[in-house]
PDB file of N, CA and C in Angstrom:
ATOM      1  N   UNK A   1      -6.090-143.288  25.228  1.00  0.00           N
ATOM      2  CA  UNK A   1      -5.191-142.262  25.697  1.00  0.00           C
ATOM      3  C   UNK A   1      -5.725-141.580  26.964  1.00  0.00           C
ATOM      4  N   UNK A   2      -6.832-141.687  27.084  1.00  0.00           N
ATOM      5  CA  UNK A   2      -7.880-140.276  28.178  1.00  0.00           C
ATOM      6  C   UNK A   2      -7.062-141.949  29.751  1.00  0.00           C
ATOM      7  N   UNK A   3      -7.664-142.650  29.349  1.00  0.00           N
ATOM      8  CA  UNK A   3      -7.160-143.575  30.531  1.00  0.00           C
ATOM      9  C   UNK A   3      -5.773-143.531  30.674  1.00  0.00           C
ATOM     10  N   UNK A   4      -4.754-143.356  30.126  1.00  0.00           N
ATOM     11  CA  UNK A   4      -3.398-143.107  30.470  1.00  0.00           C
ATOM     12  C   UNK A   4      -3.256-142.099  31.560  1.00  0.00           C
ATOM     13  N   UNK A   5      -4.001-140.854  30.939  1.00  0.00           N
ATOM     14  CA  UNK A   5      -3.687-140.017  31.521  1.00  0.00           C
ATOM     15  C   UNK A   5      -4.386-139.949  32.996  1.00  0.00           C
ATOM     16  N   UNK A   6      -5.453-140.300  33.407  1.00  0.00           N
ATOM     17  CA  UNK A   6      -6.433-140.437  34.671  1.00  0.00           C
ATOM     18  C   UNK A   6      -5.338-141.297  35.491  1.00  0.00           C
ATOM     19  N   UNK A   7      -4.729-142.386  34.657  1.00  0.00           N
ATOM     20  CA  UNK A   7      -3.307-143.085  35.457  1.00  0.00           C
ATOM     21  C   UNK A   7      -2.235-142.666  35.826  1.00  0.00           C
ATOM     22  N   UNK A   8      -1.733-141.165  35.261  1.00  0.00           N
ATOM     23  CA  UNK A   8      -0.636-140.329  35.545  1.00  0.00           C
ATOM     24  C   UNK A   8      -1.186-139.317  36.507  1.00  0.00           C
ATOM     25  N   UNK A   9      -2.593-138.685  36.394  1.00  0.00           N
ATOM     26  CA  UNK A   9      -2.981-138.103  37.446  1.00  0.00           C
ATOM     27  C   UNK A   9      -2.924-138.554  38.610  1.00  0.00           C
ATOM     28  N   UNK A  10      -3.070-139.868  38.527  1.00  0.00           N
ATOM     29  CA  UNK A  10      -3.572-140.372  40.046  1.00  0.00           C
ATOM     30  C   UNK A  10      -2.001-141.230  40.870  1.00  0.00           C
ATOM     31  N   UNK A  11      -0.764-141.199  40.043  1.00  0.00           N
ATOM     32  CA  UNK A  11       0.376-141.565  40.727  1.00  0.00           C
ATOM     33  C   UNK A  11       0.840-140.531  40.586  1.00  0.00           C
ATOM     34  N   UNK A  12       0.845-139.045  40.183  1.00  0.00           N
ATOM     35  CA  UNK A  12       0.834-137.997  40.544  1.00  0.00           C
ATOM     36  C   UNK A  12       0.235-137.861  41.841  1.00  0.00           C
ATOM     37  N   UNK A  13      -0.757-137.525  42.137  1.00  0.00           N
ATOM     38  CA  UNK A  13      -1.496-136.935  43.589  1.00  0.00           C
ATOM     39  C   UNK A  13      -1.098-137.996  44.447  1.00  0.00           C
ATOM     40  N   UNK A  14      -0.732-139.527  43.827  1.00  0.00           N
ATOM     41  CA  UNK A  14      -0.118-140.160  45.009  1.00  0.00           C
ATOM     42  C   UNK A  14       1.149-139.935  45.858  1.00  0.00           C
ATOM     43  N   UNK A  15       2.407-140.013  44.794  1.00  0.00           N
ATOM     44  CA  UNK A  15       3.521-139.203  44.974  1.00  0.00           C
ATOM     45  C   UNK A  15       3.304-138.304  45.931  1.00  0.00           C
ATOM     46  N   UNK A  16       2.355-136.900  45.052  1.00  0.00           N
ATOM     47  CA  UNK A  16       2.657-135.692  46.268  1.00  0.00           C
ATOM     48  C   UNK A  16       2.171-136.010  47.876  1.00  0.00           C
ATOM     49  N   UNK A  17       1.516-136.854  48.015  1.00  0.00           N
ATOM     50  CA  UNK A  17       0.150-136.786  48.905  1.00  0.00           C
ATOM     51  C   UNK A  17       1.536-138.028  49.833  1.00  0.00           C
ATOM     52  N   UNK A  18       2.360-138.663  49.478  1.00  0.00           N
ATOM     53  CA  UNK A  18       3.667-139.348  49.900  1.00  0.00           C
ATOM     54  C   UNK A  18       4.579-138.617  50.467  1.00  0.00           C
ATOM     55  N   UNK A  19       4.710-137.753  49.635  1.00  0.00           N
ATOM     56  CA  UNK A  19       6.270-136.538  50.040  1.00  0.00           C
ATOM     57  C   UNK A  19       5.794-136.137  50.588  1.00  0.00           C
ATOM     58  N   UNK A  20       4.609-135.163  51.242  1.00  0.00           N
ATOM     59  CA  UNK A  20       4.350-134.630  52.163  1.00  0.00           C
ATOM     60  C   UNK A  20       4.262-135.099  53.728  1.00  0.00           C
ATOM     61  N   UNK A  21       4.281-136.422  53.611  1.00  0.00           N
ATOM     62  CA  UNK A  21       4.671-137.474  54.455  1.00  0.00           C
ATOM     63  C   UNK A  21       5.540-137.733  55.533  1.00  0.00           C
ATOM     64  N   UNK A  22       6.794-137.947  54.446  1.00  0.00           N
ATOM     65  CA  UNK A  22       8.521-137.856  54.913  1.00  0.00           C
ATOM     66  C   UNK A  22       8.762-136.708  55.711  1.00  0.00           C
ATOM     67  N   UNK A  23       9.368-136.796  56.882  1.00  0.00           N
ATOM     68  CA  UNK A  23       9.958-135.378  57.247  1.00  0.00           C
ATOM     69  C   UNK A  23      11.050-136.082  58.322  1.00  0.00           C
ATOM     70  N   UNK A  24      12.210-135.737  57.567  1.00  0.00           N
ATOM     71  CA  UNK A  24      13.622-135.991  58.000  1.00  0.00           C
ATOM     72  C   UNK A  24      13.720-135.625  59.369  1.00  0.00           C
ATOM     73  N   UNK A  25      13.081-135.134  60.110  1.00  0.00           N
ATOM     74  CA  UNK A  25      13.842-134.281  61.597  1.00  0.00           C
ATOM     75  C   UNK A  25      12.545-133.679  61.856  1.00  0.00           C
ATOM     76  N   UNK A  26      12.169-134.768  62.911  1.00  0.00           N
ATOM     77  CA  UNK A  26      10.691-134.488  63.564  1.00  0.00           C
ATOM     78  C   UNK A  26      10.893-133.499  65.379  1.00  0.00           C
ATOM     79  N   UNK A  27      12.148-133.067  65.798  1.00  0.00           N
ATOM     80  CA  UNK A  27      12.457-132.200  66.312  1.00  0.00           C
ATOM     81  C   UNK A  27      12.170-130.997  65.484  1.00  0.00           C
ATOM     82  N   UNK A  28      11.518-129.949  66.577  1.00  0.00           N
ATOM     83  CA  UNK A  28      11.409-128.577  65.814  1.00  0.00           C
ATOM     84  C   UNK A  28      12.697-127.756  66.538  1.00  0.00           C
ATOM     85  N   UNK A  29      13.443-127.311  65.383  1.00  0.00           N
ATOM     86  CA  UNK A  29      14.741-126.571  65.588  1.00  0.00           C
ATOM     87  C   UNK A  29      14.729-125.464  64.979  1.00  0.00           C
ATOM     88  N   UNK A  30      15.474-124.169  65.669  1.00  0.00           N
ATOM     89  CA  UNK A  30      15.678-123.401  64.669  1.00  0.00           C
ATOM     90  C   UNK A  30      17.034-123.151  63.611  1.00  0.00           C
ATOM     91  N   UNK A  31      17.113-123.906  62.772  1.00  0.00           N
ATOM     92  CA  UNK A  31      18.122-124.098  62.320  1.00  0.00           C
ATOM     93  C   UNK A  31      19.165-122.743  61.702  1.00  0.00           C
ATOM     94  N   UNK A  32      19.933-122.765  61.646  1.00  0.00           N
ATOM     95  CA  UNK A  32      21.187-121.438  60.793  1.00  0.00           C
ATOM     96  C   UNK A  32      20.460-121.235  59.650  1.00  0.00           C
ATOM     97  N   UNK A  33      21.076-119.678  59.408  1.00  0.00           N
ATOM     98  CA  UNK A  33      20.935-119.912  58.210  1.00  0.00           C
ATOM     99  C   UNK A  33      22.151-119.855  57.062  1.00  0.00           C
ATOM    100  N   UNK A  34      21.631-120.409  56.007  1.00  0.00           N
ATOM    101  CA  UNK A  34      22.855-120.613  55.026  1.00  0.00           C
ATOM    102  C   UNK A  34      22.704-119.970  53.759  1.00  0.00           C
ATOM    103  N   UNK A  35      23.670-120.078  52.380  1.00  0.00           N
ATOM    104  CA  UNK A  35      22.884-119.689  51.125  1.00  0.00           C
ATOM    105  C   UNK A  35      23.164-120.750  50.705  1.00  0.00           C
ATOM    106  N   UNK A  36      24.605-121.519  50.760  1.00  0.00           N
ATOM    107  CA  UNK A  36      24.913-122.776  50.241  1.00  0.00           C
ATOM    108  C   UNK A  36      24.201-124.041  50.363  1.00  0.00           C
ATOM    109  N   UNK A  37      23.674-124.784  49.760  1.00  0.00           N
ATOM    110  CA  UNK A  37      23.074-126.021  49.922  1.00  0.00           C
ATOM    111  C   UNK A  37      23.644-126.725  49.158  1.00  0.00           C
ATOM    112  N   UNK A  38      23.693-128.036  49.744  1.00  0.00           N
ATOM    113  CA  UNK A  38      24.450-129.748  49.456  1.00  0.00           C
ATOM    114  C   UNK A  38      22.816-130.677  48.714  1.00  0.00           C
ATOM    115  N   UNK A  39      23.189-131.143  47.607  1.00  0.00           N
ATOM    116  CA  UNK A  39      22.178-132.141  47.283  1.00  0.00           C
ATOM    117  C   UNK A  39      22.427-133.086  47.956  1.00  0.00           C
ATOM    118  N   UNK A  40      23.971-133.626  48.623  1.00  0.00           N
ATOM    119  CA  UNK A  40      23.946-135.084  49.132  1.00  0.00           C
ATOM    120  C   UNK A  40      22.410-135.283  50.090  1.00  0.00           C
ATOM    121  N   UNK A  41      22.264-137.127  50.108  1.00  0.00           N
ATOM    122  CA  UNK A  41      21.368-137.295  50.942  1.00  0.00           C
ATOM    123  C   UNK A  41      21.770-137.516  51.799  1.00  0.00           C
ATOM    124  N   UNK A  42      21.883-137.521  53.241  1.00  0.00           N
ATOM    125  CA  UNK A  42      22.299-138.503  54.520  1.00  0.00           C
ATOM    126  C   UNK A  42      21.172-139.264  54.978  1.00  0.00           C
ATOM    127  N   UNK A  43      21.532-140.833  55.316  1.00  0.00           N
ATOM    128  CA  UNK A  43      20.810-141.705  55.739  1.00  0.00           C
ATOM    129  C   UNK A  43      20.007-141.596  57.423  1.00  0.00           C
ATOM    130  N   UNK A  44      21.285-141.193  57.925  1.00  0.00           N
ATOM    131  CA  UNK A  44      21.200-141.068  59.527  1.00  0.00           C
ATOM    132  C   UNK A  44      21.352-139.717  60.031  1.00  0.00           C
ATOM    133  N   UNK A  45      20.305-138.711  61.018  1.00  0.00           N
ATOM    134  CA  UNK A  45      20.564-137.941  61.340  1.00  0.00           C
ATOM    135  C   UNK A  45      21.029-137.580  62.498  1.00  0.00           C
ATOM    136  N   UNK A  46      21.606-136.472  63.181  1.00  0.00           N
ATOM    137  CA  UNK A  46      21.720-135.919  64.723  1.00  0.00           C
ATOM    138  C   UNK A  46      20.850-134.681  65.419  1.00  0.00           C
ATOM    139  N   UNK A  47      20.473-134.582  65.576  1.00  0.00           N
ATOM    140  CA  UNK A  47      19.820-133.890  66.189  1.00  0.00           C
ATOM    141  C   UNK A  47      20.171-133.202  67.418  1.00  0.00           C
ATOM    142  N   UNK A  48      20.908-131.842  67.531  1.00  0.00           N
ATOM    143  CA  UNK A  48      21.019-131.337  68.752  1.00  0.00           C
ATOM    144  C   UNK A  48      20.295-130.208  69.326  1.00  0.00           C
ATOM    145  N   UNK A  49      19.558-130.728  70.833  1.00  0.00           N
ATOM    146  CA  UNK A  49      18.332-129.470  71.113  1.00  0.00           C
ATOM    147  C   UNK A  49      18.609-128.895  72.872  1.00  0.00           C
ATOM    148  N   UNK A  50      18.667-127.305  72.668  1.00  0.00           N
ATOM    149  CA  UNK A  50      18.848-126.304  73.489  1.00  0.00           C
ATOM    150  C   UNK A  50      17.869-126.312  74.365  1.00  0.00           C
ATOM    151  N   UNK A  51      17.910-127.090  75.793  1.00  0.00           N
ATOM    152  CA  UNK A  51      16.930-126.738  76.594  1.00  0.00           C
ATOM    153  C   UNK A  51      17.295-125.715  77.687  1.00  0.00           C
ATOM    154  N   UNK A  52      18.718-125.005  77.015  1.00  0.00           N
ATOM    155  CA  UNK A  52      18.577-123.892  78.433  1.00  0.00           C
ATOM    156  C   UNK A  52      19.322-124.759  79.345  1.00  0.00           C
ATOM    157  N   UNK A  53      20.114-123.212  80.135  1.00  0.00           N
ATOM    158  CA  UNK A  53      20.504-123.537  81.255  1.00  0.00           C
ATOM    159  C   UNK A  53      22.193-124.673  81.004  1.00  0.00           C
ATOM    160  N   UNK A  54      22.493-124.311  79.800  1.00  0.00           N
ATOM    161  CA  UNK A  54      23.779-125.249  79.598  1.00  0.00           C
ATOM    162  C   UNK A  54      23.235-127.196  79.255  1.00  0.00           C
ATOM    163  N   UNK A  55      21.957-127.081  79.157  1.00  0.00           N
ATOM    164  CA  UNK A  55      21.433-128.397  78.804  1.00  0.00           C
ATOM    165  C   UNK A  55      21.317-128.705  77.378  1.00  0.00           C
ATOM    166  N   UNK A  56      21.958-129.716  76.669  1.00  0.00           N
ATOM    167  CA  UNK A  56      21.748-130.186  75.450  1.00  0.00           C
ATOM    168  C   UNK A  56      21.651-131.268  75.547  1.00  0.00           C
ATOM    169  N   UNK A  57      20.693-131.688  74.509  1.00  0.00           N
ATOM    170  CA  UNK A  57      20.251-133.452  74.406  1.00  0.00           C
ATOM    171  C   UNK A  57      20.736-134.223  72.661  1.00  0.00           C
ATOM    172  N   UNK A  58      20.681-134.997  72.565  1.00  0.00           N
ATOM    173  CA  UNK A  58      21.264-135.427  71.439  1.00  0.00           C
ATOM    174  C   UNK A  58      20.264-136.464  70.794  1.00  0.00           C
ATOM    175  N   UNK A  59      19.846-136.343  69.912  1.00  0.00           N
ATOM    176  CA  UNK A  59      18.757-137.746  69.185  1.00  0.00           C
ATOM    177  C   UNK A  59      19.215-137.742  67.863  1.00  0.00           C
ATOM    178  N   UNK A  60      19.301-139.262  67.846  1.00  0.00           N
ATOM    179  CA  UNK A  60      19.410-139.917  66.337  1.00  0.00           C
ATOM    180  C   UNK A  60      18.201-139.816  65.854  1.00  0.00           C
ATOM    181  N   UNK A  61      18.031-140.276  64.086  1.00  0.00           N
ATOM    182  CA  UNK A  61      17.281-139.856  63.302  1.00  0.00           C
ATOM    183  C   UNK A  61      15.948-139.222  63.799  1.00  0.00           C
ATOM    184  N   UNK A  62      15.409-138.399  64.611  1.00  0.00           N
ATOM    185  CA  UNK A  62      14.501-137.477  64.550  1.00  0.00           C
ATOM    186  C   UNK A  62      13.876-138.328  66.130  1.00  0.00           C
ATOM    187  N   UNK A  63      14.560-138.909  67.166  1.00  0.00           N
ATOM    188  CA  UNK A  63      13.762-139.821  68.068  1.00  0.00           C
ATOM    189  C   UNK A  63      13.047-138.905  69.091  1.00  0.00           C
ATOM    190  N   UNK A  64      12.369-138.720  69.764  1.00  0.00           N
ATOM    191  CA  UNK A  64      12.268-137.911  71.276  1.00  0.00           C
ATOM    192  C   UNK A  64      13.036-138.708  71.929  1.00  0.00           C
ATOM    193  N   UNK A  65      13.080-139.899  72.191  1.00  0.00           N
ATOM    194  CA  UNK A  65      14.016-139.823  73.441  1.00  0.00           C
ATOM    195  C   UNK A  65      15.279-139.843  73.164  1.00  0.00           C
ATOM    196  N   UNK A  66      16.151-138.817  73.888  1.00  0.00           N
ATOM    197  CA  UNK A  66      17.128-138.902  73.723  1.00  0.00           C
ATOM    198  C   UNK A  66      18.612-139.300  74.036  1.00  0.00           C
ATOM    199  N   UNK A  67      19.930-139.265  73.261  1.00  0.00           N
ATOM    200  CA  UNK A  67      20.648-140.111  73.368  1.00  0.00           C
ATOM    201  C   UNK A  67      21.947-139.478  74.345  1.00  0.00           C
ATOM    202  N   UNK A  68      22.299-140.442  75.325  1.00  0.00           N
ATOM    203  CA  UNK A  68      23.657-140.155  75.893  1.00  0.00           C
ATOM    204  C   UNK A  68      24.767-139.474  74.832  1.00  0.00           C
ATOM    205  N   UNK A  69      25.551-138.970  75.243  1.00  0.00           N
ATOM    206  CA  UNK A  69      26.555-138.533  74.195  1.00  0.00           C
ATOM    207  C   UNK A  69      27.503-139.601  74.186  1.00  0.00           C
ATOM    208  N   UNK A  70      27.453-140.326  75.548  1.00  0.00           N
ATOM    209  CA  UNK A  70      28.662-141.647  75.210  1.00  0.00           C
ATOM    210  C   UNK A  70      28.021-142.452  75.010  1.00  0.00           C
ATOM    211  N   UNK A  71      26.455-142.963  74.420  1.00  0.00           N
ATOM    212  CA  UNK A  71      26.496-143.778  73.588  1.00  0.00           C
ATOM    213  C   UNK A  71      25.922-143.556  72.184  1.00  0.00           C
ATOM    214  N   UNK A  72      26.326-142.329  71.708  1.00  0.00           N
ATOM    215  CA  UNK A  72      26.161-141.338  70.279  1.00  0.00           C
ATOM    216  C   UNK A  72      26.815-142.359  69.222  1.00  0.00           C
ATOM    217  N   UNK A  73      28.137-142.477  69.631  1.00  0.00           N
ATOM    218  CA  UNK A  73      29.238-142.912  68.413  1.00  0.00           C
ATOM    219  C   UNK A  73      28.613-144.298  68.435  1.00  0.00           C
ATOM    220  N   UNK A  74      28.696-145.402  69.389  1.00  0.00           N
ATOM    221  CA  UNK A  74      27.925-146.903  69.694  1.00  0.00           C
ATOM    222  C   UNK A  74      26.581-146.660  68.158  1.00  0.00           C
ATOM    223  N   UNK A  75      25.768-145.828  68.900  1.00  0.00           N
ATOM    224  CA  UNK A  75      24.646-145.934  67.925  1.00  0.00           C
ATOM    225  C   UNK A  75      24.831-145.480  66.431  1.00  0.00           C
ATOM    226  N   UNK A  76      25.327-144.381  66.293  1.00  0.00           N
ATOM    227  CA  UNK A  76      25.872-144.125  64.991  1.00  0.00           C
ATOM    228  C   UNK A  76      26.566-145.132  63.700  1.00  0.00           C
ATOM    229  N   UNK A  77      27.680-145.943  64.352  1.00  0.00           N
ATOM    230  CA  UNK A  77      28.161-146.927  63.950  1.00  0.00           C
ATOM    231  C   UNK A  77      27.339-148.101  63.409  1.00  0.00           C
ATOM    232  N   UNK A  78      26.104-148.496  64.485  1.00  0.00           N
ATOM    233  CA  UNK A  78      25.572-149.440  64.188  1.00  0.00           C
ATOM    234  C   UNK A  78      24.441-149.261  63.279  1.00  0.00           C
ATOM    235  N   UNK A  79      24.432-148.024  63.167  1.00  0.00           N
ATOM    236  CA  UNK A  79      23.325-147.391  61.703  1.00  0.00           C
ATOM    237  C   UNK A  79      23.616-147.242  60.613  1.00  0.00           C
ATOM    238  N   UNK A  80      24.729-147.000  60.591  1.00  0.00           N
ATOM    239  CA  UNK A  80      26.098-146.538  59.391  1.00  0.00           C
ATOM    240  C   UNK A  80      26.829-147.767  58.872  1.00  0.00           C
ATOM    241  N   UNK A  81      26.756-148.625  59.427  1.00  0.00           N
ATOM    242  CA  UNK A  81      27.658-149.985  59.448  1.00  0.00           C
ATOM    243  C   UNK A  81      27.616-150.381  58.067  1.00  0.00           C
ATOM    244  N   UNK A  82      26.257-150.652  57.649  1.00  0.00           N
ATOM    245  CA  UNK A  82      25.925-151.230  56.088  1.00  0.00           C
ATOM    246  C   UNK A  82      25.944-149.783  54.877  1.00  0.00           C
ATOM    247  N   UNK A  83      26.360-149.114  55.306  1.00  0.00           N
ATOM    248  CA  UNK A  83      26.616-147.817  54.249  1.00  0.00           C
ATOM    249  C   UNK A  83      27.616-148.002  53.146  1.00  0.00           C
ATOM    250  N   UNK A  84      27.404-148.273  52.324  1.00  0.00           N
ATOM    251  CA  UNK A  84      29.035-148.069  51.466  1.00  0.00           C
ATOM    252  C   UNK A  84      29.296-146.310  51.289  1.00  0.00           C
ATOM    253  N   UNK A  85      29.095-145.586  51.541  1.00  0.00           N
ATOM    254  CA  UNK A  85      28.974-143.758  51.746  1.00  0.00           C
ATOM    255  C   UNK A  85      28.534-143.565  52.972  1.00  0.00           C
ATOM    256  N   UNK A  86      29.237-143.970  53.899  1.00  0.00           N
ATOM    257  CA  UNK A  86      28.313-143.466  55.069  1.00  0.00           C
ATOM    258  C   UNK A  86      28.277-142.313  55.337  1.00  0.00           C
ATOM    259  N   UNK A  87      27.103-141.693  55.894  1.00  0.00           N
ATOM    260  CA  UNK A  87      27.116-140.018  55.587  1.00  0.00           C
ATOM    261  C   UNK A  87      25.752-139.968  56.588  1.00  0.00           C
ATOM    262  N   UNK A  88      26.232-138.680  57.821  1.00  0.00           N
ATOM    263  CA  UNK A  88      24.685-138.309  58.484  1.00  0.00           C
ATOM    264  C   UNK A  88      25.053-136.682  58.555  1.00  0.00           C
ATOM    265  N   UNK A  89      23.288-136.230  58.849  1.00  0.00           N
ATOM    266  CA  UNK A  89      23.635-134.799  59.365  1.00  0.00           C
ATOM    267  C   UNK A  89      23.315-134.415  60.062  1.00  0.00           C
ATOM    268  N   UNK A  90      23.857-133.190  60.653  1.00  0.00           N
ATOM    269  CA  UNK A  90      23.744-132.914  62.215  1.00  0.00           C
ATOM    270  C   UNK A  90      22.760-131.921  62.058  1.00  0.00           C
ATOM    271  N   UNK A  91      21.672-131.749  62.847  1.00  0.00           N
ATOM    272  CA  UNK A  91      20.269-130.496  62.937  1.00  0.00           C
ATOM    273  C   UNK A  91      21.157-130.438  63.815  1.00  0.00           C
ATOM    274  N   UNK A  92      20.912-128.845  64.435  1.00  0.00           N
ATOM    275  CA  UNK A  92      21.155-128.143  65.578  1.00  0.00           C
ATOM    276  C   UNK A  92      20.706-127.147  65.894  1.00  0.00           C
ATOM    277  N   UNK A  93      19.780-126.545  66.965  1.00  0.00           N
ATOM    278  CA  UNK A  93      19.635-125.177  66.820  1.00  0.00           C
ATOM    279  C   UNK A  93      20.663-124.036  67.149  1.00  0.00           C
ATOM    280  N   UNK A  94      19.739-122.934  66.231  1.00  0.00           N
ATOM    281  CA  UNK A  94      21.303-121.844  66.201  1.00  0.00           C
ATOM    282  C   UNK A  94      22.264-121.766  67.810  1.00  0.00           C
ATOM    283  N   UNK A  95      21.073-121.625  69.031  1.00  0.00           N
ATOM    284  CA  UNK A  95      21.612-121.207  70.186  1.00  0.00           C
ATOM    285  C   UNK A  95      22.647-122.312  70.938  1.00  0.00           C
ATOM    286  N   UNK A  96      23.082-123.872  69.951  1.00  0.00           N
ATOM    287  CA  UNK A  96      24.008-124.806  70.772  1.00  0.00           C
ATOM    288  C   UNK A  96      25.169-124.219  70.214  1.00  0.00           C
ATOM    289  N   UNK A  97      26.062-123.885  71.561  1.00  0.00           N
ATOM    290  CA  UNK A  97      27.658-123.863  71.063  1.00  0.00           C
ATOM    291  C   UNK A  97      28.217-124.151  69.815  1.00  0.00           C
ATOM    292  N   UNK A  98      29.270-123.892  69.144  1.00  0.00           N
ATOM    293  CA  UNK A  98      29.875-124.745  68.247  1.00  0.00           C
ATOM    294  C   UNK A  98      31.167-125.839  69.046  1.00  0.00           C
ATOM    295  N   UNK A  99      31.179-125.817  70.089  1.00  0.00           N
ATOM    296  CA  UNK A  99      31.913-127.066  71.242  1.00  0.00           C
ATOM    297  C   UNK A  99      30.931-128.071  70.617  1.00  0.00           C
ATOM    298  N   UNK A 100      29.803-128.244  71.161  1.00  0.00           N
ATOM    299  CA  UNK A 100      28.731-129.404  70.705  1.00  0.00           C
ATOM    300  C   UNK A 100      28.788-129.961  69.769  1.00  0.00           C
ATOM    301  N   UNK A 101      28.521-129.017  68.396  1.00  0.00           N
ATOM    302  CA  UNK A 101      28.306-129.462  66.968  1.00  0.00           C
ATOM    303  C   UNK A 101      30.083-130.050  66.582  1.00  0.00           C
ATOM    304  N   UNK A 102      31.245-129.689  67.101  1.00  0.00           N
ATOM    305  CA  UNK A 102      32.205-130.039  66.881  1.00  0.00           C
ATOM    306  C   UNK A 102      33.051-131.357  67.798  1.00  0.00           C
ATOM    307  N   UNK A 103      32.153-131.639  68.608  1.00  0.00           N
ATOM    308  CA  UNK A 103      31.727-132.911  69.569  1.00  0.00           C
ATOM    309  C   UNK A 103      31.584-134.000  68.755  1.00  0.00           C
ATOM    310  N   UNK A 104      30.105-134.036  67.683  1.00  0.00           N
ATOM    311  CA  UNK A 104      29.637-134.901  66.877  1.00  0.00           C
ATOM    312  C   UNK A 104      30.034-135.148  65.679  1.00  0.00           C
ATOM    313  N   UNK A 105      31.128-133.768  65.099  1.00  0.00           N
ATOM    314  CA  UNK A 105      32.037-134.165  64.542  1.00  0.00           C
ATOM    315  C   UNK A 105      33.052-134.802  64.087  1.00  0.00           C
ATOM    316  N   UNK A 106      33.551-134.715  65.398  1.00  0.00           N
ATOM    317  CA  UNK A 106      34.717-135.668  65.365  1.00  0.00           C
ATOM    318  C   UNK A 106      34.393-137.542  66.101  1.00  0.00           C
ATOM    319  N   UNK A 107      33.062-137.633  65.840  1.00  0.00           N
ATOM    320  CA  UNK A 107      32.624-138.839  65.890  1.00  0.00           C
ATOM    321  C   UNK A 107      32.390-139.241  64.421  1.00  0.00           C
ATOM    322  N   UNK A 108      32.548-138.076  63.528  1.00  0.00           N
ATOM    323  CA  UNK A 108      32.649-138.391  62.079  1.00  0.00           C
ATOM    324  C   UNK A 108      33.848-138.530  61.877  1.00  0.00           C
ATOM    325  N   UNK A 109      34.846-138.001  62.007  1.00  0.00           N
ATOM    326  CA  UNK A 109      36.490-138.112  61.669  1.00  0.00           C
ATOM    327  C   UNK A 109      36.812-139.046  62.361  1.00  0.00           C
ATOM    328  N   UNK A 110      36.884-139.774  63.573  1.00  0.00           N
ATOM    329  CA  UNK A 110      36.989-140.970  64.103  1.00  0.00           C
ATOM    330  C   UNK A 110      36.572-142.229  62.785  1.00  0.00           C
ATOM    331  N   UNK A 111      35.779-141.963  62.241  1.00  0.00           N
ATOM    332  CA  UNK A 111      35.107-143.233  61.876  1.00  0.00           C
ATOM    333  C   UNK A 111      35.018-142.852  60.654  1.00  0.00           C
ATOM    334  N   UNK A 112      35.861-142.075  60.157  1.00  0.00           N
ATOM    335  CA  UNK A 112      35.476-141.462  58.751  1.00  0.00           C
ATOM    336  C   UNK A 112      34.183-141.408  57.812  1.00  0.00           C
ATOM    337  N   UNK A 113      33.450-140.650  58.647  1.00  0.00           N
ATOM    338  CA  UNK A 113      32.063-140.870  58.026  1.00  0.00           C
ATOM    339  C   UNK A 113      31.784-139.267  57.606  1.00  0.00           C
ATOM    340  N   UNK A 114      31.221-138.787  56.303  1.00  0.00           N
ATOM    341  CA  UNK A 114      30.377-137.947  55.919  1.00  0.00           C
ATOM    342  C   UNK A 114      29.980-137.051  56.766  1.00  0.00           C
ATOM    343  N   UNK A 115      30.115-135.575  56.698  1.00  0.00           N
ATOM    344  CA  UNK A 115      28.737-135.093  57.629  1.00  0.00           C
ATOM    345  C   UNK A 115      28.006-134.111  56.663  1.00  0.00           C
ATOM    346  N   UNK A 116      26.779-133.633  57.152  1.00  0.00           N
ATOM    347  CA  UNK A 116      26.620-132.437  56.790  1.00  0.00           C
ATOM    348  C   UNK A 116      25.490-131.886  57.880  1.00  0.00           C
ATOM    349  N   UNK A 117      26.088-130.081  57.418  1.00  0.00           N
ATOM    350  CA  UNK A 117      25.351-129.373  58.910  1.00  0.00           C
ATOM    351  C   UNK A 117      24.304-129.106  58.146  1.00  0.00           C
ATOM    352  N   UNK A 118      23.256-129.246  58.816  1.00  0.00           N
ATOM    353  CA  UNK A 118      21.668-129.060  57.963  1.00  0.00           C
ATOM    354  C   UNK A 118      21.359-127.599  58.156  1.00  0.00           C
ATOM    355  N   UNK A 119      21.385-126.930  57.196  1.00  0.00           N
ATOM    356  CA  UNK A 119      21.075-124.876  57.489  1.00  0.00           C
ATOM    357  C   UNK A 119      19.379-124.927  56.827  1.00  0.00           C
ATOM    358  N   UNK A 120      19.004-123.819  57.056  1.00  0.00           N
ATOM    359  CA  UNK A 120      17.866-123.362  56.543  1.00  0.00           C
ATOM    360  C   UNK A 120      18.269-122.555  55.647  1.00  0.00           C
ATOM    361  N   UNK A 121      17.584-122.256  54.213  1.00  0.00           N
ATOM    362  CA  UNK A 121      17.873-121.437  53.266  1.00  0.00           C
ATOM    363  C   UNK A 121      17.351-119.965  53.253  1.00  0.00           C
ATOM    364  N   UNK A 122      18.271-118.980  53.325  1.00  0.00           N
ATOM    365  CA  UNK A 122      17.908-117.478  53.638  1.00  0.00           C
ATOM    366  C   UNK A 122      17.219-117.020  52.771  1.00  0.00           C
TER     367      UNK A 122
END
């Protein structure tokens, strides 16, 4: 039994020492805040970041370099393609318009895909 357990300890500390790992949106944003939260997962993310001066940039799942807005939907599609739920979500920081975030929207209603706006919890 003592060896079972030294075996649950140790895919325990593996696990955690894993999850700490993952991080969905390697852009630092300051995101909204919300109270509501969605368990859905989304596969594919957006990323929209405020450099000032009327400048916004756009990156799929967490990239630095970033993406044209006319070729947003192109790339989206071809990430989403094998989804049977296709579903992404949009990061944004608080200071981008809601023009923007409702930009990448309707690259979801075009293509009927899922969204969700990623908030921070208050």
């Amino acid at each position: 039994m003592s060896s079972m357990t030294d075996l649950v300890f140790l895919l325990l500390i593996f696990f955690l020492i894993t999850s700490t790992l993952i991080n969905p949106n390697a852009l630092k944003l300051l995101l909204p805040k919300s109270t509501g939260q969605v368990s859905a997962k989304a596969t594919v993310s957006v990323s929209i970041k405020d450099w000032g001066n009327d400048t916004y940039t756009f990156h799929l799942n967490g990239d630095e370099t970033p993406t044209e807005f006319a070729a947003l939907e192109d790339g989206l599609v071809g990430l989403l393609q094998s989804d049977d739920d296709p579903t992404f979500s949009i990061y944004t920081d608080e200071s981008v318009p809601v023009k923007e975030v409702v930009a990448v929207m309707n690259i979801a209603k075009r293509n009927h895909y899922k969204v969700i706006l990623a908030t921070s919890p208050e």
